[in-house]
Each structure stands twice: as structure tokens, then as C-alpha cells.
C-alpha atoms as a PDB file:
ATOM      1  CA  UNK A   1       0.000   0.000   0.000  1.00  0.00           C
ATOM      2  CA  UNK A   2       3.062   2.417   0.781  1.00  0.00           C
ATOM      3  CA  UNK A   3       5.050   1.829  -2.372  1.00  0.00           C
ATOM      4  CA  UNK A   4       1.188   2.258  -4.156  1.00  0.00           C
ATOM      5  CA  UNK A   5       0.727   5.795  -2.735  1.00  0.00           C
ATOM      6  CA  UNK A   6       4.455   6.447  -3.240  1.00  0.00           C
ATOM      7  CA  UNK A   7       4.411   5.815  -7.069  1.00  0.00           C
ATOM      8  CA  UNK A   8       0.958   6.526  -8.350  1.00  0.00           C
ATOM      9  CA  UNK A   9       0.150   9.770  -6.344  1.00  0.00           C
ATOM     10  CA  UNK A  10       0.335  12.493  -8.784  1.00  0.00           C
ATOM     11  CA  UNK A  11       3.362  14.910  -8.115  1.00  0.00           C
ATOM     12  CA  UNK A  12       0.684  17.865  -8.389  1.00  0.00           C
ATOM     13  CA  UNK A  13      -1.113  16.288  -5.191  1.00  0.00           C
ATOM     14  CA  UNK A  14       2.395  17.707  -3.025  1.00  0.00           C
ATOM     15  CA  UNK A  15       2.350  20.982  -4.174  1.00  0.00           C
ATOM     16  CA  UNK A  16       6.335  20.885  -3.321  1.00  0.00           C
ATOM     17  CA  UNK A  17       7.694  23.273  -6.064  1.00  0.00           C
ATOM     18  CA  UNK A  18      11.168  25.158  -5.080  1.00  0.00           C
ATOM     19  CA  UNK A  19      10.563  28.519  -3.098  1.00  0.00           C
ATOM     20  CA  UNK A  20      12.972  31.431  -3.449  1.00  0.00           C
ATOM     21  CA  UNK A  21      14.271  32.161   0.198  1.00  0.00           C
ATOM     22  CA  UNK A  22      16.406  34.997   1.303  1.00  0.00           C
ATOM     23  CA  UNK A  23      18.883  32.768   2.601  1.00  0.00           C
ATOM     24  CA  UNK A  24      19.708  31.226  -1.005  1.00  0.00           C
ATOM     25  CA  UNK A  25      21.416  33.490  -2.488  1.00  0.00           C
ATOM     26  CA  UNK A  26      24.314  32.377  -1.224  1.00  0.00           C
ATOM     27  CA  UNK A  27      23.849  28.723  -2.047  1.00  0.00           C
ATOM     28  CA  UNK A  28      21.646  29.076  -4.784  1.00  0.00           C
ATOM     29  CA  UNK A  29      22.880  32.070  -6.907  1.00  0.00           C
ATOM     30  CA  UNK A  30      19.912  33.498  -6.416  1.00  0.00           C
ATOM     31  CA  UNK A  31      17.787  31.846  -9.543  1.00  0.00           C
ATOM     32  CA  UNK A  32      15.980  28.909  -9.196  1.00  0.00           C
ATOM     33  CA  UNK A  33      13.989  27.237 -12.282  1.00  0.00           C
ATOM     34  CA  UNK A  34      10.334  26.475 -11.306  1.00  0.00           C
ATOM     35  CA  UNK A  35       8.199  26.019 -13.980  1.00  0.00           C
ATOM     36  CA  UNK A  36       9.292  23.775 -17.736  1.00  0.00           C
ATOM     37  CA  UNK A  37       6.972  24.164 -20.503  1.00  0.00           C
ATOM     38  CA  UNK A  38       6.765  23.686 -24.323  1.00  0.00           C
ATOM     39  CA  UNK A  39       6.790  27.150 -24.658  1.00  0.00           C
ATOM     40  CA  UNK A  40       7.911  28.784 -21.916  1.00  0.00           C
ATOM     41  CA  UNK A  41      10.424  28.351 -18.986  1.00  0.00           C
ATOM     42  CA  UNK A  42       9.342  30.264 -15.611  1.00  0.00           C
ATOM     43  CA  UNK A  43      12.006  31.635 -12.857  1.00  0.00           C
ATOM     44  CA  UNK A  44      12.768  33.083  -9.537  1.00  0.00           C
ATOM     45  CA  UNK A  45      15.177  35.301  -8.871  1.00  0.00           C
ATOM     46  CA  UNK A  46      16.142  37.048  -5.753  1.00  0.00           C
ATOM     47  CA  UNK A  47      16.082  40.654  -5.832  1.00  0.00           C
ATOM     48  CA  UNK A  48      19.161  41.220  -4.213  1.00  0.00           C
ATOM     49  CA  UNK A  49      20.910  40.177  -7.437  1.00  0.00           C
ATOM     50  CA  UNK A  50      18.705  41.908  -9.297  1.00  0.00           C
ATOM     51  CA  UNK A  51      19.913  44.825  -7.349  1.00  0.00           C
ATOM     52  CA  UNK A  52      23.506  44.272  -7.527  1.00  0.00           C
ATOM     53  CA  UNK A  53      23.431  44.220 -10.992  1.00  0.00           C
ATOM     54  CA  UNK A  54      22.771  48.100 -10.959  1.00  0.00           C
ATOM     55  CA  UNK A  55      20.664  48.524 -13.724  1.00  0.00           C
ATOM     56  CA  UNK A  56      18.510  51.148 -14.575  1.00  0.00           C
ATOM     57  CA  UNK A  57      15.277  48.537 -14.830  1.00  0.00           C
ATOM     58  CA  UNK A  58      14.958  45.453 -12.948  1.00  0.00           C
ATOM     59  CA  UNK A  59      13.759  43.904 -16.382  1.00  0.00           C
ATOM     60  CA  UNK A  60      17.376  44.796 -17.708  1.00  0.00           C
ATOM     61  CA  UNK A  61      18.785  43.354 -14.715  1.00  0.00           C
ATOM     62  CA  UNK A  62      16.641  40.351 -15.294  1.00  0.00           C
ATOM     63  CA  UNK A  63      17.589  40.019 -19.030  1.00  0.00           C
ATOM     64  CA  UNK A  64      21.431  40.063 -18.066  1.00  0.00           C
ATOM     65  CA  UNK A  65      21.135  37.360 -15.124  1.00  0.00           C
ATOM     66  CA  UNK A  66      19.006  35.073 -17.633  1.00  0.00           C
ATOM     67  CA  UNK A  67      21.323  35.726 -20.982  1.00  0.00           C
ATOM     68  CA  UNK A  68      23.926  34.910 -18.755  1.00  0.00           C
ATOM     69  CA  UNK A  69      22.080  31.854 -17.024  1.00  0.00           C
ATOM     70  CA  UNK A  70      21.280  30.464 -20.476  1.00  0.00           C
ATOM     71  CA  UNK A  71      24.245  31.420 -22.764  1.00  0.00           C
ATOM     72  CA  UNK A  72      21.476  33.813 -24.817  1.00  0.00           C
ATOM     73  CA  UNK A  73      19.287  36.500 -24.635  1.00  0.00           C
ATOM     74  CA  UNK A  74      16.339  35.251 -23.157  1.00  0.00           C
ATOM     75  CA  UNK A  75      12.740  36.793 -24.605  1.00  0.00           C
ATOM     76  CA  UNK A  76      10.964  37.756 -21.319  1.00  0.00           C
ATOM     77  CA  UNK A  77       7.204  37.214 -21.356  1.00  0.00           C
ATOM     78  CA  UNK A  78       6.149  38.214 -17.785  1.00  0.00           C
ATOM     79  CA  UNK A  79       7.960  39.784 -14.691  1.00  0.00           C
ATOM     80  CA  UNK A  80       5.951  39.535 -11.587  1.00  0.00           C
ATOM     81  CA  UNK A  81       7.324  41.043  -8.015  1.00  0.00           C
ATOM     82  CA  UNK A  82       7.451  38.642  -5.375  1.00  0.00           C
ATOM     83  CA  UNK A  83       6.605  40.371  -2.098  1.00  0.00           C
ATOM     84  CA  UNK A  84       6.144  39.961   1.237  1.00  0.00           C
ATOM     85  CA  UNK A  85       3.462  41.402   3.625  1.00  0.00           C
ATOM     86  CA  UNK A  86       5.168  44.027   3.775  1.00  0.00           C
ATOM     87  CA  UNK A  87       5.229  44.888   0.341  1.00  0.00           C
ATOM     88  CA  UNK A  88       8.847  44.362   0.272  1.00  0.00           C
ATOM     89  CA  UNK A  89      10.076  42.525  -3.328  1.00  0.00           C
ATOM     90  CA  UNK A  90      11.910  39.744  -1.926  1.00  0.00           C
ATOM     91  CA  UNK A  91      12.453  38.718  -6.081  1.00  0.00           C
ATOM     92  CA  UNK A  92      10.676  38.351  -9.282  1.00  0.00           C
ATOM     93  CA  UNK A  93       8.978  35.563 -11.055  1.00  0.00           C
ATOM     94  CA  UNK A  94      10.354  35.783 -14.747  1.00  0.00           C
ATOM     95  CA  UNK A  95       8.490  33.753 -17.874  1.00  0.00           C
ATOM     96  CA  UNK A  96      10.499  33.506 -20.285  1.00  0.00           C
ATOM     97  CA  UNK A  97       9.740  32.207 -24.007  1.00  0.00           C
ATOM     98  CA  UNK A  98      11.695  29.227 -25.488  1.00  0.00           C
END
């Protein structure tokens, strides 16, 4: 019964997809792939890096972290803040196209 719910339990059913903490920048370089699609690839990254990139525009911050991430430009689809209750951006989920 174990090795039944082990193997044919959908991975959706554990909702355990990577989170971006602050503590993993330093482990973690501070991107972490969450999302693999036909189309499109979907990423957090911390916005400390983004930060120390010192660009005028997070999304050219983004683009440079990503190019150099994936040995290309990447063609961004989506930026979305990730904040915290305090409305603090802790990062930014990126979509990017393939």
C-alpha cells in the first residue's frame, strides 16, 4: 500500500515546487527554475541580485542574469514582483519564451 501511494500519487497532489528564500542566495545564486513548458520556462530570482546588478530597470537586470544563465538573450514574457506582507520585493517571477 506504501510503495502504491508512493508511485501513483500524482506529483501535483504535493504541491512541493522550489521557493525562493532569502537565505539562497548564497547557495543558490539566487535563480531557481520552477516552472518547464513547451513554450515557456518560468524563474525566480532574488532581488538582491537583481539589485547588484545596478541597472537602470529590474527587467534589464533580469535580461542580463538570464542571458547569462542560459548562454542567450532570453525573450521575457512576464515579470511579476514577489513580495512579502510588507510589500517588500523579496524577487521576481520571470516567464520567459523558449
Amino acid at each position: 500500500m506504501i510503495l502504491a501511494f508512493i508511485f501513483l500519487t500524482p506529483r501535483s497532489w504535493f504541491q512541493d515546487r522550489p521557493t525562493l528564500q532569502l537565505s539562497d542566495l548564497r547557495h543558490v545564486q539566487g535563480v531557481v527554475e520552477v516552472a518547464y513548458g513547451k513554450n515557456s520556462r518560468t524563474y525566480q530570482i532574488d532581488a538582491r541580485l537583481v539589485e547588484s546588478m545596478a541597472a537602470d530597470k529590474p527587467e534589464d537586470a533580469l535580461r542580463q542574469i538570464l542571458a547569462r544563465r542560459l548562454k542567450k538573450p532570453p525573450v521575457l514574457r512576464s515579470i511579476e514582483p514577489i513580495r512579502n506582507k510588507n510589500n517588500v520585493i523579496l524577487g521576481y517571477t520571470v516567464v520567459i519564451a523558449q
